[in-house]
C-alpha atoms as a PDB file:
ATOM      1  CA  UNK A   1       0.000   0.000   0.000  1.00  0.00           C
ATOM      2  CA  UNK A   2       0.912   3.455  -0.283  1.00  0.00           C
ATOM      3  CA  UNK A   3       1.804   5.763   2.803  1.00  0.00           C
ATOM      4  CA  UNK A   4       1.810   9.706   2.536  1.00  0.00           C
ATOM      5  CA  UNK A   5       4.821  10.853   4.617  1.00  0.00           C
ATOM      6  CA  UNK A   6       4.634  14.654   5.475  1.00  0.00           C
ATOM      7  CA  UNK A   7       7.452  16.365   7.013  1.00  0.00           C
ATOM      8  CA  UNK A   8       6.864  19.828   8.622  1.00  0.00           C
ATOM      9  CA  UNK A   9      10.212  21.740   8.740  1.00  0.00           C
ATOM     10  CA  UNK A  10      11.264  24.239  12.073  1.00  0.00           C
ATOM     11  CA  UNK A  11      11.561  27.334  11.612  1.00  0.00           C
ATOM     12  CA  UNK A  12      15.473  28.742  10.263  1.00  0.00           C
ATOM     13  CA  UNK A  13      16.736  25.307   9.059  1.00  0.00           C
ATOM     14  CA  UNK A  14      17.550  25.781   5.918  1.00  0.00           C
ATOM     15  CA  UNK A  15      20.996  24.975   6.676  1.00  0.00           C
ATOM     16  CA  UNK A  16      20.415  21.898   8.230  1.00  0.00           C
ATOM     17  CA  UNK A  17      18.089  20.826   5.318  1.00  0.00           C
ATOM     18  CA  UNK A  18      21.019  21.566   2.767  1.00  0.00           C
ATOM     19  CA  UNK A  19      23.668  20.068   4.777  1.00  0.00           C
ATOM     20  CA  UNK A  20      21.191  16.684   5.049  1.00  0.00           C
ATOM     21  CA  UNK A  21      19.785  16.931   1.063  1.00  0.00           C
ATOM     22  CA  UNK A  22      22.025  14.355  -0.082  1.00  0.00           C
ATOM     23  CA  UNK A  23      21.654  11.618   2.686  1.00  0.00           C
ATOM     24  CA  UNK A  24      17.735  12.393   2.326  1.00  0.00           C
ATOM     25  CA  UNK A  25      17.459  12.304  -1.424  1.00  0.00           C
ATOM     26  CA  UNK A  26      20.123   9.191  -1.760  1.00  0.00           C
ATOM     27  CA  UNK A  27      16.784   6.866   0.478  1.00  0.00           C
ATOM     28  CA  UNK A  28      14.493   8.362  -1.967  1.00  0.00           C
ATOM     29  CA  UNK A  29      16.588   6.878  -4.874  1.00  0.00           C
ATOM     30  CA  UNK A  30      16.509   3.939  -3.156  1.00  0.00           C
ATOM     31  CA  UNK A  31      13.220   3.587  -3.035  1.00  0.00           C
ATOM     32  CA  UNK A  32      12.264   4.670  -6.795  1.00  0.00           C
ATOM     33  CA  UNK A  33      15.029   1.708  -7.167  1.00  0.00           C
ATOM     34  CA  UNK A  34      13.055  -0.746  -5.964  1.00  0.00           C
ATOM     35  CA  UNK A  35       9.999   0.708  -7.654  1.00  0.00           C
ATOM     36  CA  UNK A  36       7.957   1.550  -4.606  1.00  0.00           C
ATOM     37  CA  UNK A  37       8.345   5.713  -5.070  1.00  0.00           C
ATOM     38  CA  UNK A  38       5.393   7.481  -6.187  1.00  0.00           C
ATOM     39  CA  UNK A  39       6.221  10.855  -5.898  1.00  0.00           C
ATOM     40  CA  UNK A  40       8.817  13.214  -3.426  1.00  0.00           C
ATOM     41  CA  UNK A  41       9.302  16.479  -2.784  1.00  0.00           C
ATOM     42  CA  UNK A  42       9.557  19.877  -1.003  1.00  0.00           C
ATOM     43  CA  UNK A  43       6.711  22.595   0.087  1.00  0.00           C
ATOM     44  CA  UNK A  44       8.969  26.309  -0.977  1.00  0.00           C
ATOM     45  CA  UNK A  45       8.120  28.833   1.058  1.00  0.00           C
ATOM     46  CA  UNK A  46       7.175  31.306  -1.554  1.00  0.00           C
ATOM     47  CA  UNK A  47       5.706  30.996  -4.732  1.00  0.00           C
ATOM     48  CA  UNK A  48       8.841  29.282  -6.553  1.00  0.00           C
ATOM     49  CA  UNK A  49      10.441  26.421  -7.552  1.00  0.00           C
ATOM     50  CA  UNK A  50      13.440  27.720  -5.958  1.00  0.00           C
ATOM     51  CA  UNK A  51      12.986  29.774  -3.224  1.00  0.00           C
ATOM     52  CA  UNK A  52      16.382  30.818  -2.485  1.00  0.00           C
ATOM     53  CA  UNK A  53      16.974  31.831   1.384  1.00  0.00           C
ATOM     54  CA  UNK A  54      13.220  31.752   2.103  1.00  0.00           C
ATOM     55  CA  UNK A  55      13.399  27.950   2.191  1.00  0.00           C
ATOM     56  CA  UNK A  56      11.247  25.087   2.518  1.00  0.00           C
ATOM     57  CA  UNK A  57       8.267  24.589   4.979  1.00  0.00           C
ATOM     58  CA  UNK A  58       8.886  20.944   4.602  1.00  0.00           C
ATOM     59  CA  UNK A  59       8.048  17.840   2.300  1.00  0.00           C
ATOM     60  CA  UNK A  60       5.846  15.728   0.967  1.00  0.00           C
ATOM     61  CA  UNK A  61       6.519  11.924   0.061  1.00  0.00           C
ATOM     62  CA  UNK A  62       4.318   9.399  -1.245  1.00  0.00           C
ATOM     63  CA  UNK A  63       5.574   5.772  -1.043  1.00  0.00           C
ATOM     64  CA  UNK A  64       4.510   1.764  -1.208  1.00  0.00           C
ATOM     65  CA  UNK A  65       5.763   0.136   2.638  1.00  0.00           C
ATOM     66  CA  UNK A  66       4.254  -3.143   3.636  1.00  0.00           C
ATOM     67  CA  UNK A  67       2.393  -1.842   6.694  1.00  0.00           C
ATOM     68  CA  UNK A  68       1.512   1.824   8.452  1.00  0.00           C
ATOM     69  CA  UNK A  69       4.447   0.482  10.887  1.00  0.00           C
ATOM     70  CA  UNK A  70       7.067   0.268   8.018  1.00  0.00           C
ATOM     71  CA  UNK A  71       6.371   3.326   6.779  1.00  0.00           C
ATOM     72  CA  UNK A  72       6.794   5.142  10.239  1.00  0.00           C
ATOM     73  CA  UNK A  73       9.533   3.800  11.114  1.00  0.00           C
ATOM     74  CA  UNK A  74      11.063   4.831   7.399  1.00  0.00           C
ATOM     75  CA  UNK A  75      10.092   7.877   8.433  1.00  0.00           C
ATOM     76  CA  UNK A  76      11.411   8.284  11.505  1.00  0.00           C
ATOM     77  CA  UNK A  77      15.159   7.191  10.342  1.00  0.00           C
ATOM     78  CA  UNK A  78      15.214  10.158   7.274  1.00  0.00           C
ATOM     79  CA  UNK A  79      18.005  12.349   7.657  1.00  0.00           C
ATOM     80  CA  UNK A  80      15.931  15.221   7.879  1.00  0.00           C
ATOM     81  CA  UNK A  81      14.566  13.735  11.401  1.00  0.00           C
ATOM     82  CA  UNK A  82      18.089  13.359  12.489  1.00  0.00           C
ATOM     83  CA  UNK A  83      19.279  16.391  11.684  1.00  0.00           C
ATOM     84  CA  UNK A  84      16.596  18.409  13.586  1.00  0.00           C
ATOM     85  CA  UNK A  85      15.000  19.850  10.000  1.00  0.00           C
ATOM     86  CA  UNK A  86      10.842  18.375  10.560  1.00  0.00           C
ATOM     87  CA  UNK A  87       9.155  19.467  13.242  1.00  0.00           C
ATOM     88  CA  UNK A  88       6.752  17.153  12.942  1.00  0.00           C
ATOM     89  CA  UNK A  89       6.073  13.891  10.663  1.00  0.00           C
ATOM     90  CA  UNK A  90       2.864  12.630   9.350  1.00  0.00           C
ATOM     91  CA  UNK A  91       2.682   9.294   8.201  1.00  0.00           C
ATOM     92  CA  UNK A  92      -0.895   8.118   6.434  1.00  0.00           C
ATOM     93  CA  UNK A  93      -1.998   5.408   4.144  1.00  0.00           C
ATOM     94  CA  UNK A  94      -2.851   6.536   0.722  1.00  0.00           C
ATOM     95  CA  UNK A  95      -5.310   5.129  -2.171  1.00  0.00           C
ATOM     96  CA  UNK A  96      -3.880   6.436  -5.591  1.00  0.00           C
ATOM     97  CA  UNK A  97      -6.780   6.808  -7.388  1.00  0.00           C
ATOM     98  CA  UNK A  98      -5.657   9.127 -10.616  1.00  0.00           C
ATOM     99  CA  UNK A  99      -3.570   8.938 -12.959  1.00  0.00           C
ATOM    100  CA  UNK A 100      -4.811   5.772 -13.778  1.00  0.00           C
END
């Protein structure tokens, strides 16, 4: 099934979120790897692709785990977690309906 992994980023970590990018995006290649990556990426903080020094306000990641528990705990190991970037993490099962 498919599991909707939101990350809400603290305030004034853009540095933090750059320093981690690569450890972050390098599980996310894993992932679309093994064919199990829907979709990833980050919320900008203004209306751009790239925001500049205004940041992120966090990301969004859609991806296939076995169960709500694999998914969490996924979520819980990203870099971004470690590295004190989301504030919070949602993690929520998700029925891809369209595209077909």
């Amino acid at each position: 099934m498919f599991y909707a992994i939101v990350g809400e980023d603290r305030p004034d970590t853009l540095a933090q979120r750059l320093a981690a990018r690569p450890a972050h995006v390098e599980r996310l290649k894993a992932l679309q790897e093994e064919g199990r990556l829907l979709l990833a990426g980050p919320f900008p903080a203004i209306d751009s692709p790239d925001p500049g020094p205004a940041g992120f306000l966090g990301s969004l990641i859609v991806a296939e785990f076995a169960s709500l528990e694999d998914a969490r705990d996924w979520a819980e190991t990203d870099p971004y977690v470690a590295a004190g970037v989301y504030a919070a993490v949602a993690v929520k099962p998700f029925k891809k309906v369209l595209p077909a």
